[in-house]
Protein backbone atom coordinates (compact mmCIF):
# COMPACT_ATOMS: atom_id res chain seq x y z
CA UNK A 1 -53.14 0.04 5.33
CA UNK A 2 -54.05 0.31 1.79
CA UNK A 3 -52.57 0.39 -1.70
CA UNK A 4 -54.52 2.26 -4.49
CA UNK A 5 -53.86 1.64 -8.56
CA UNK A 6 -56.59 3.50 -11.07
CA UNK A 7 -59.00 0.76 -10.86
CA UNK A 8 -58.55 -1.10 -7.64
CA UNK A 9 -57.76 -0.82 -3.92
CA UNK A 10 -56.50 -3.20 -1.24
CA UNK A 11 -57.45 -2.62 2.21
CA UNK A 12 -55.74 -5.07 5.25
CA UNK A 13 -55.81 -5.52 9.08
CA UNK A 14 -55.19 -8.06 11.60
CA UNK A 15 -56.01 -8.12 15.27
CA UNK A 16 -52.38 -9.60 16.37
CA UNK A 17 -51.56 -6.83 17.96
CA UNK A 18 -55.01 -5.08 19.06
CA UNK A 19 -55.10 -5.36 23.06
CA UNK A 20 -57.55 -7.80 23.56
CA UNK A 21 -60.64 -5.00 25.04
CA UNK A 22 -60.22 -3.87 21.86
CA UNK A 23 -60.34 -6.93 19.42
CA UNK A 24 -63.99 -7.56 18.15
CA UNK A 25 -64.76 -3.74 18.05
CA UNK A 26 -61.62 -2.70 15.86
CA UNK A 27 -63.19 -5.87 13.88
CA UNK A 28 -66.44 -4.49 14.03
CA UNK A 29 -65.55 -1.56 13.04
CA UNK A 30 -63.23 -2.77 9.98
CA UNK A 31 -65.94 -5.49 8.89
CA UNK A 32 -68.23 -2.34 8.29
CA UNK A 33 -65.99 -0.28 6.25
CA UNK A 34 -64.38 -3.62 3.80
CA UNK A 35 -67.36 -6.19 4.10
CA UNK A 36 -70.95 -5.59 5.81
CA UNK A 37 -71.89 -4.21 9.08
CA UNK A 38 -72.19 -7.37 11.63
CA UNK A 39 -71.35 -7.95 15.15
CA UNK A 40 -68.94 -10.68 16.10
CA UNK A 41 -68.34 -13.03 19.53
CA UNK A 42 -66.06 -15.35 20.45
CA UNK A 43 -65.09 -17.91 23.42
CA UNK A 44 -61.57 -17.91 22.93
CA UNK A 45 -59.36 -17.22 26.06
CA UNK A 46 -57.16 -15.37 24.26
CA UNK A 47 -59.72 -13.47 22.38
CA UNK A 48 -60.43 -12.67 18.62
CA UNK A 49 -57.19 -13.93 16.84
CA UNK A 50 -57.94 -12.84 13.46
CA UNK A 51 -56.86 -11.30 9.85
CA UNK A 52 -58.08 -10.07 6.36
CA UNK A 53 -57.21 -8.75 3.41
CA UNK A 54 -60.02 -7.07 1.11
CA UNK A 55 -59.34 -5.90 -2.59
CA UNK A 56 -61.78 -3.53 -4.41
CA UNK A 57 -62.05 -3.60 -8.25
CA UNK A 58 -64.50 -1.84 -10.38
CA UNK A 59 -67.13 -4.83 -10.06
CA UNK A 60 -65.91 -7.44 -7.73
CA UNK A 61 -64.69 -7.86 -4.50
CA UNK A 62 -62.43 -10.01 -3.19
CA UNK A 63 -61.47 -11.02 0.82
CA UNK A 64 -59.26 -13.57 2.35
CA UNK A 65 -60.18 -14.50 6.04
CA UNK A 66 -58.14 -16.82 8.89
CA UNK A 67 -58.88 -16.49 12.30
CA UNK A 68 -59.28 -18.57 15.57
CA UNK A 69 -62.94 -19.87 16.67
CA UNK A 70 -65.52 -17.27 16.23
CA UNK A 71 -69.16 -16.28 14.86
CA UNK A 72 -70.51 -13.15 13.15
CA UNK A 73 -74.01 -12.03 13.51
CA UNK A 74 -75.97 -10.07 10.98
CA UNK A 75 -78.96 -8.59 12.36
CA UNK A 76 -82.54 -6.78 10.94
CA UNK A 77 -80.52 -3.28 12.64
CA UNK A 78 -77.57 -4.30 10.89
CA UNK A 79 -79.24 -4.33 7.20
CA UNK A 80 -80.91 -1.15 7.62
CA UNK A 81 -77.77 0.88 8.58
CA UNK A 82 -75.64 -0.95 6.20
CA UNK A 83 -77.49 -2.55 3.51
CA UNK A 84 -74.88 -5.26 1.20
CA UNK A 85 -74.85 -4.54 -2.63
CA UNK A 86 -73.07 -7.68 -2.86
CA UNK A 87 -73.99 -11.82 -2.61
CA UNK A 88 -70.69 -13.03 -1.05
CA UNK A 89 -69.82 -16.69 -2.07
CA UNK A 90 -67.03 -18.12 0.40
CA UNK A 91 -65.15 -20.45 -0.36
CA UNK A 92 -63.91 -22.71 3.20
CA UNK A 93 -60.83 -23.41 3.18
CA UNK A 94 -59.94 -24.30 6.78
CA UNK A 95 -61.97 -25.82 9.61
CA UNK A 96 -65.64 -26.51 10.06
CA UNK A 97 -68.44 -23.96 9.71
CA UNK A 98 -72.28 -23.45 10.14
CA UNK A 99 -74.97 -21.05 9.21
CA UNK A 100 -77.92 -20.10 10.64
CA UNK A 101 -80.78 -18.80 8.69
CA UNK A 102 -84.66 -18.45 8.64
CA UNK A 103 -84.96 -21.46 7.48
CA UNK A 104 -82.49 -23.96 9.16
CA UNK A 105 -79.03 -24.67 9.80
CA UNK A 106 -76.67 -25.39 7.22
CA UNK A 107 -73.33 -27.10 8.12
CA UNK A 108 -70.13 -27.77 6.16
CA UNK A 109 -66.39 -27.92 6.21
CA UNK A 110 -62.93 -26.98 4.16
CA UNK A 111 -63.38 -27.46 0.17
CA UNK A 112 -67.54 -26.86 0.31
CA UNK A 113 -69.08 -23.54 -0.35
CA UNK A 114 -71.79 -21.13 0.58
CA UNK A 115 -73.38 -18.58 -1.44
CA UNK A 116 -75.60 -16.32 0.74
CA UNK A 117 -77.58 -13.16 0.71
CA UNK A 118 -75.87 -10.54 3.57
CA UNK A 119 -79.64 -8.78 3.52
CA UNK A 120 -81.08 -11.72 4.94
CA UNK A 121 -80.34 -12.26 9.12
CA UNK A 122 -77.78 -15.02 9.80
CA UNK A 123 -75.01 -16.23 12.24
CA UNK A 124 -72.58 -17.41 10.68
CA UNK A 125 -69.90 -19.75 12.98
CA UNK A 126 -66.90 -21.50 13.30
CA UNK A 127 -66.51 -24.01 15.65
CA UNK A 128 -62.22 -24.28 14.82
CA UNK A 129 -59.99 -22.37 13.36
CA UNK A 130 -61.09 -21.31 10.06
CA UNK A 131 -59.75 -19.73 7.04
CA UNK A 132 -62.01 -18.49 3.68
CA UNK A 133 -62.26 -16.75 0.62
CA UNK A 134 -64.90 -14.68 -0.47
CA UNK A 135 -65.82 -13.57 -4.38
CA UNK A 136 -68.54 -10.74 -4.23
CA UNK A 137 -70.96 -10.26 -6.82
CA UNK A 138 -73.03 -7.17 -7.06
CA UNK A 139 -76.50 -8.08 -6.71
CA UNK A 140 -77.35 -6.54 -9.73
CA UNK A 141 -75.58 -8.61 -11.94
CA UNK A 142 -77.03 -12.13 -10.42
CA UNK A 143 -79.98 -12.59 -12.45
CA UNK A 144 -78.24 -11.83 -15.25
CA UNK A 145 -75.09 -14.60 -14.80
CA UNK A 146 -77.70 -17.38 -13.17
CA UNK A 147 -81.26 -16.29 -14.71
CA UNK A 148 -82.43 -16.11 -11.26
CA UNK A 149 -84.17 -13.34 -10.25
CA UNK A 150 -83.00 -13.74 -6.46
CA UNK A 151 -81.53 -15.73 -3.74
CA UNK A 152 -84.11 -16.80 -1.41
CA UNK A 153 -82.14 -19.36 0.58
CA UNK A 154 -78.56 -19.95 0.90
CA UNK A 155 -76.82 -22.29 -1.21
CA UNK A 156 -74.26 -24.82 0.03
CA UNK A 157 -72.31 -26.15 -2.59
CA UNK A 158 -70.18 -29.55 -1.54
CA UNK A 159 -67.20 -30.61 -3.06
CA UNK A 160 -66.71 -34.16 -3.80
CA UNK A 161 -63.88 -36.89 -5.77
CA UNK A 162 -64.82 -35.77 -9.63
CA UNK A 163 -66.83 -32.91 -9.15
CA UNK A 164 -66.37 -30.14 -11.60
CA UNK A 165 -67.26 -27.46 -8.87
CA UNK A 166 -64.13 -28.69 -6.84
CA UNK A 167 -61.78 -27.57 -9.82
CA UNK A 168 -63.60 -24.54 -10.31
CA UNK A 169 -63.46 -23.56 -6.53
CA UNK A 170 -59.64 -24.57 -6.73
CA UNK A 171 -59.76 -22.04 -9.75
CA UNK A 172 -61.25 -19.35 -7.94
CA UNK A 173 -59.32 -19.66 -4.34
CA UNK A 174 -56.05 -19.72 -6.72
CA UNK A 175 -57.34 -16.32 -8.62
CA UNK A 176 -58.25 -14.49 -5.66
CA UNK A 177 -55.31 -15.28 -3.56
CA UNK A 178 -53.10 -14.09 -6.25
CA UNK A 179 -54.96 -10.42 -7.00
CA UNK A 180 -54.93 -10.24 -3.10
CA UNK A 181 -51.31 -10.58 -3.10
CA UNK A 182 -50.55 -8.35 -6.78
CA UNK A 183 -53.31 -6.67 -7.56
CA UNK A 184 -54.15 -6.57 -11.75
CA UNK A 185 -53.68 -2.67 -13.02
CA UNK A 186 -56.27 -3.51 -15.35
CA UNK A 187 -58.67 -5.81 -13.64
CA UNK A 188 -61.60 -6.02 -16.18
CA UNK A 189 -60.18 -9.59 -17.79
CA UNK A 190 -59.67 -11.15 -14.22
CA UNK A 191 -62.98 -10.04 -13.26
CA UNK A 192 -65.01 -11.55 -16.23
CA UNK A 193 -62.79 -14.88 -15.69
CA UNK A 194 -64.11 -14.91 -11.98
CA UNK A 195 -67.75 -14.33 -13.10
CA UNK A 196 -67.31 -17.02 -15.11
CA UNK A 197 -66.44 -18.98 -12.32
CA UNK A 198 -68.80 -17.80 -10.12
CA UNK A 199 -71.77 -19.34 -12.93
CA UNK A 200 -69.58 -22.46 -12.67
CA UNK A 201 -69.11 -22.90 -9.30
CA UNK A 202 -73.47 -22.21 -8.19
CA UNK A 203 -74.42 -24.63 -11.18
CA UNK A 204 -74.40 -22.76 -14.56
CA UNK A 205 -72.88 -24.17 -17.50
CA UNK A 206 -73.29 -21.94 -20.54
CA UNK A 207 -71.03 -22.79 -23.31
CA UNK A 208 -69.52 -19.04 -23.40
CA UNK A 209 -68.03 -19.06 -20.31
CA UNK A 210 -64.01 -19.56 -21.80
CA UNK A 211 -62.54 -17.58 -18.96
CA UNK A 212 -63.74 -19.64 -16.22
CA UNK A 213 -62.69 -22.93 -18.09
CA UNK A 214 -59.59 -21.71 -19.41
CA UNK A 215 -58.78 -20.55 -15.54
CA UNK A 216 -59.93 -24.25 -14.42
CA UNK A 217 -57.91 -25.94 -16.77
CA UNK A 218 -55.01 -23.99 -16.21
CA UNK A 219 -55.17 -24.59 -12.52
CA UNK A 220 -56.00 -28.47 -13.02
CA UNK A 221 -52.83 -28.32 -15.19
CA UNK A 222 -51.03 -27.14 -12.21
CA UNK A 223 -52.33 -29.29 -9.51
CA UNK A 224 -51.32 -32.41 -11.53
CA UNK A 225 -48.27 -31.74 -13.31
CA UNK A 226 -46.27 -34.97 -12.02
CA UNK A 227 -49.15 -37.44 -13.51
CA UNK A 228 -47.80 -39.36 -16.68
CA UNK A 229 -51.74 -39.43 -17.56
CA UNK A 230 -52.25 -35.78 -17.77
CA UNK A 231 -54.12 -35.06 -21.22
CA UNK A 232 -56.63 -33.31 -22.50
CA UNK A 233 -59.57 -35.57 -22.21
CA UNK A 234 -58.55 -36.12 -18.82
CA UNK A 235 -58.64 -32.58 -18.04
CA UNK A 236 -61.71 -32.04 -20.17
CA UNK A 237 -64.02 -34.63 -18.28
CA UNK A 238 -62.67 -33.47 -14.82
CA UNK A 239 -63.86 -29.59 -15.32
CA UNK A 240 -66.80 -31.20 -16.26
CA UNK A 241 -66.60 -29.95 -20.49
CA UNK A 242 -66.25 -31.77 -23.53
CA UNK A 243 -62.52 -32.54 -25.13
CA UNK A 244 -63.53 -30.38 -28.01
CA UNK A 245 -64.81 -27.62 -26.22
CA UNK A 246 -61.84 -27.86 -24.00
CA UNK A 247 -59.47 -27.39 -27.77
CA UNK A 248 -61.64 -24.22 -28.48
CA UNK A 249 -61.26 -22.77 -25.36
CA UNK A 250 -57.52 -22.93 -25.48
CA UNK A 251 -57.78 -21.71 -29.22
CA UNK A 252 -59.20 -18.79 -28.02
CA UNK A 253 -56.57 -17.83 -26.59
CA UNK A 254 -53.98 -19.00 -29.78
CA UNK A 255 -52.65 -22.36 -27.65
CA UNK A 256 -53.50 -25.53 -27.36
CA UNK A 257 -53.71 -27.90 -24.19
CA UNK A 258 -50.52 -29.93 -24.68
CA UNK A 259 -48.71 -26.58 -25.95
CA UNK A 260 -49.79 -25.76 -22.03
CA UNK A 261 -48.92 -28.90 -20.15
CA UNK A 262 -45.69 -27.99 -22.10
CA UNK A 263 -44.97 -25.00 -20.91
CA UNK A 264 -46.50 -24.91 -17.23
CA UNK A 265 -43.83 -28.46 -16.95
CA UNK A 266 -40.79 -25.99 -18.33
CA UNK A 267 -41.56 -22.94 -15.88
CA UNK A 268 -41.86 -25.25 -12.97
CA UNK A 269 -38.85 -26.51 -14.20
CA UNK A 270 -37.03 -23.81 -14.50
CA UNK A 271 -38.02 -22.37 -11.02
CA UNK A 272 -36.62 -25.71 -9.36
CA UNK A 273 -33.61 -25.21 -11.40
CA UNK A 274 -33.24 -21.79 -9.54
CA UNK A 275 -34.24 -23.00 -6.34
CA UNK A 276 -31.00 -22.66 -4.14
CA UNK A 277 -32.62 -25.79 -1.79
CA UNK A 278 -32.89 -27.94 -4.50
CA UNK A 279 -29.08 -27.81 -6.06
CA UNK A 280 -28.27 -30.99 -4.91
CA UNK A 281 -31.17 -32.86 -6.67
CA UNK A 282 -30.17 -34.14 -10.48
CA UNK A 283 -31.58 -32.18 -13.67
CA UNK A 284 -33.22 -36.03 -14.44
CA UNK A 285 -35.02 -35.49 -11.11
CA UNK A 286 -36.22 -32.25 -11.89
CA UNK A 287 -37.47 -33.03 -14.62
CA UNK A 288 -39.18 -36.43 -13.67
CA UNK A 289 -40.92 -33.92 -10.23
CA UNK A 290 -42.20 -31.36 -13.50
CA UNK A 291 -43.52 -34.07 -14.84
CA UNK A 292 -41.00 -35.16 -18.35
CA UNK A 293 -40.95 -38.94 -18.34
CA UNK A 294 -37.73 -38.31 -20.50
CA UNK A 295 -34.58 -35.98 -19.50
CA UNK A 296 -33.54 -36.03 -22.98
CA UNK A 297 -37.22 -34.80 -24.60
CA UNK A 298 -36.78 -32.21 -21.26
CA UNK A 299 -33.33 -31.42 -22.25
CA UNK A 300 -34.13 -30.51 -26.00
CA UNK A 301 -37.62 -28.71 -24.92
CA UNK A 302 -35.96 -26.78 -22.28
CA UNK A 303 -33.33 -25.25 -24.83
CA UNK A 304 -35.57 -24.65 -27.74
CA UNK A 305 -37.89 -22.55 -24.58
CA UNK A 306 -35.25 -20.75 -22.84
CA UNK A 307 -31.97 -20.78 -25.38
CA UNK A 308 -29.92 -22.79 -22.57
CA UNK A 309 -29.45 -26.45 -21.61
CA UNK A 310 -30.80 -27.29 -17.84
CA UNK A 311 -27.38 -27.15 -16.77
CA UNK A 312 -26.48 -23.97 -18.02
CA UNK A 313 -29.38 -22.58 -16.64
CA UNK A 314 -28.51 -24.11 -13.19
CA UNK A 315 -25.20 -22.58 -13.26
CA UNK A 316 -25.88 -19.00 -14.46
């Protein structure tokens, strides 16, 4: 099934309800047409229990992946019929995975990364159930974003307590699953943010790169919204940037970090507020969970935002 706008296409299928002779062919077979041309195997008893959903822009390509135990094979036959324009960087999610190249094995689990080239041979397994995103980046444009002029080996990237690449892999996973889900109209903006990322995620820190900060930030912002200590130097030395570079990147953009916290505390605020499962929970506890150590400074910013008192807006 697919859904077309002028500039991008989604493409999704699922296994579920495949009979089970007909499982890793169908995903084969769909593999080829939305990713690369592989073969895939499994010891499951039940089979290949497994979904995606692929999204097509102008220069990038996104996929989301969950399935049961499996591994996919890329072989010499498999790069001549089907050669990959793209360097697919996925991003583990779920489970524990390996790769198996010319040159060794390379293991790691949910939160790390791998950045590999599809025209090189590999198996590529997971020994649980799994679930990944991928960003693809046209080959043509990686020398250019890392100054490389090729990938000769895969790269696994490892996330770790106060690593910058952990927010900006939280950054991307958050990005992608979102175009997956609505794709952009006008994707050009989303896509330079992700290329961003994708410099900031294999080790590239140029100072230009304000999309792929500004995306960080924003999704740092969200991920600790509760935390009394949430600032902008704390959020500046966690993405791994200066304060002051952190002040320009939000100027860019005609804001400013606490004119953010601000506002990301007052939506979530205001979406608990609607929340018919939460009624019963006080307008001081909402606004403690979004993060206001006072209801009264909450009070007064949520009217001067939204025209309405908390109350009000719990009762319309």
């Amino acid at each position: 099934m697919g859904t077309t706008s002028v500039t991008a296409v989604t493409t999704a299928f699922s296994t579920a309800r495949v009979p089970f002779q007909d499982r890793l062919p169908l995903w084969e077979d769909y593999n080829k047409r939305s990713l690369i041309g592989l073969s895939c195997r499994t010891l499951a008893s039940d089979g290949l229990v497994a979904a995606q959903r692929n999204l097509r822009m102008p220069r990038l390509r996104f996929t989301e992946i969950q399935g049961n135990d499996h591994v996919v094979e890329r072989s010499q036959v498999d790069i001549r019929n089907v050669p990959a324009e793209t360097l697919p960087l996925c991003l583990l999610l779920e489970g524990n995975a390996f790769y198996y190249h010319s040159g060794g094995c390379e293991t790691f689990s949910a939160g790390d990364a791998i950045l590999y080239d599809a025209d090189r041979p590999f198996i590529y397994g997971f020994s649980t159930n799994m679930r990944q995103v991928i960003l693809e980046v046209p080959r043509s444009l990686y020398p250019e974003r890392t100054g490389q002029s090729g990938l000769t080996a895969p790269l696994v990237l490892r996330a770790g307590p106060g690593a910058p690449f952990t927010e900006y892999a939280r950054a991307a996973v958050t990005t992608i699953r979102h175009a997956l889900q609505a794709p952009p109209e006008n994707p050009q903006a989303m896509e330079d943010a992700c290329l961003d990322l994708f410099e900031l995620i294999t080790g590239n820190h140029p100072s230009s790169l304000t999309g792929g900060y500004m995306l960080s930030a924003r999704e740092y912002i969200r991920n600790h919204l509760r935390e009394a200590d949430l600032s902008a130097s704390r959020i500046a030395h966690d993405i791994g940037i200066s304060e002051r570079h952190l002040g320009r990147v939000f100027a860019a953009e005609d804001t400013t970090v606490g004119k953010e916290i601000l506002a990301t505390r007052l939506r979530r605020a205001a979406e608990m507020l609607a929340d018919p499962k939460l009624q019963s929970a006080s307008v001081g506890a909402i606004a403690a969970s979004a993060g206001f150590a006072s209801a009264a400074h909450f009070s007064r910013s949520f009217k001067q935002a939204f025209g309405c008192t908390p109350r009000e807006a719990r009762g319309a």
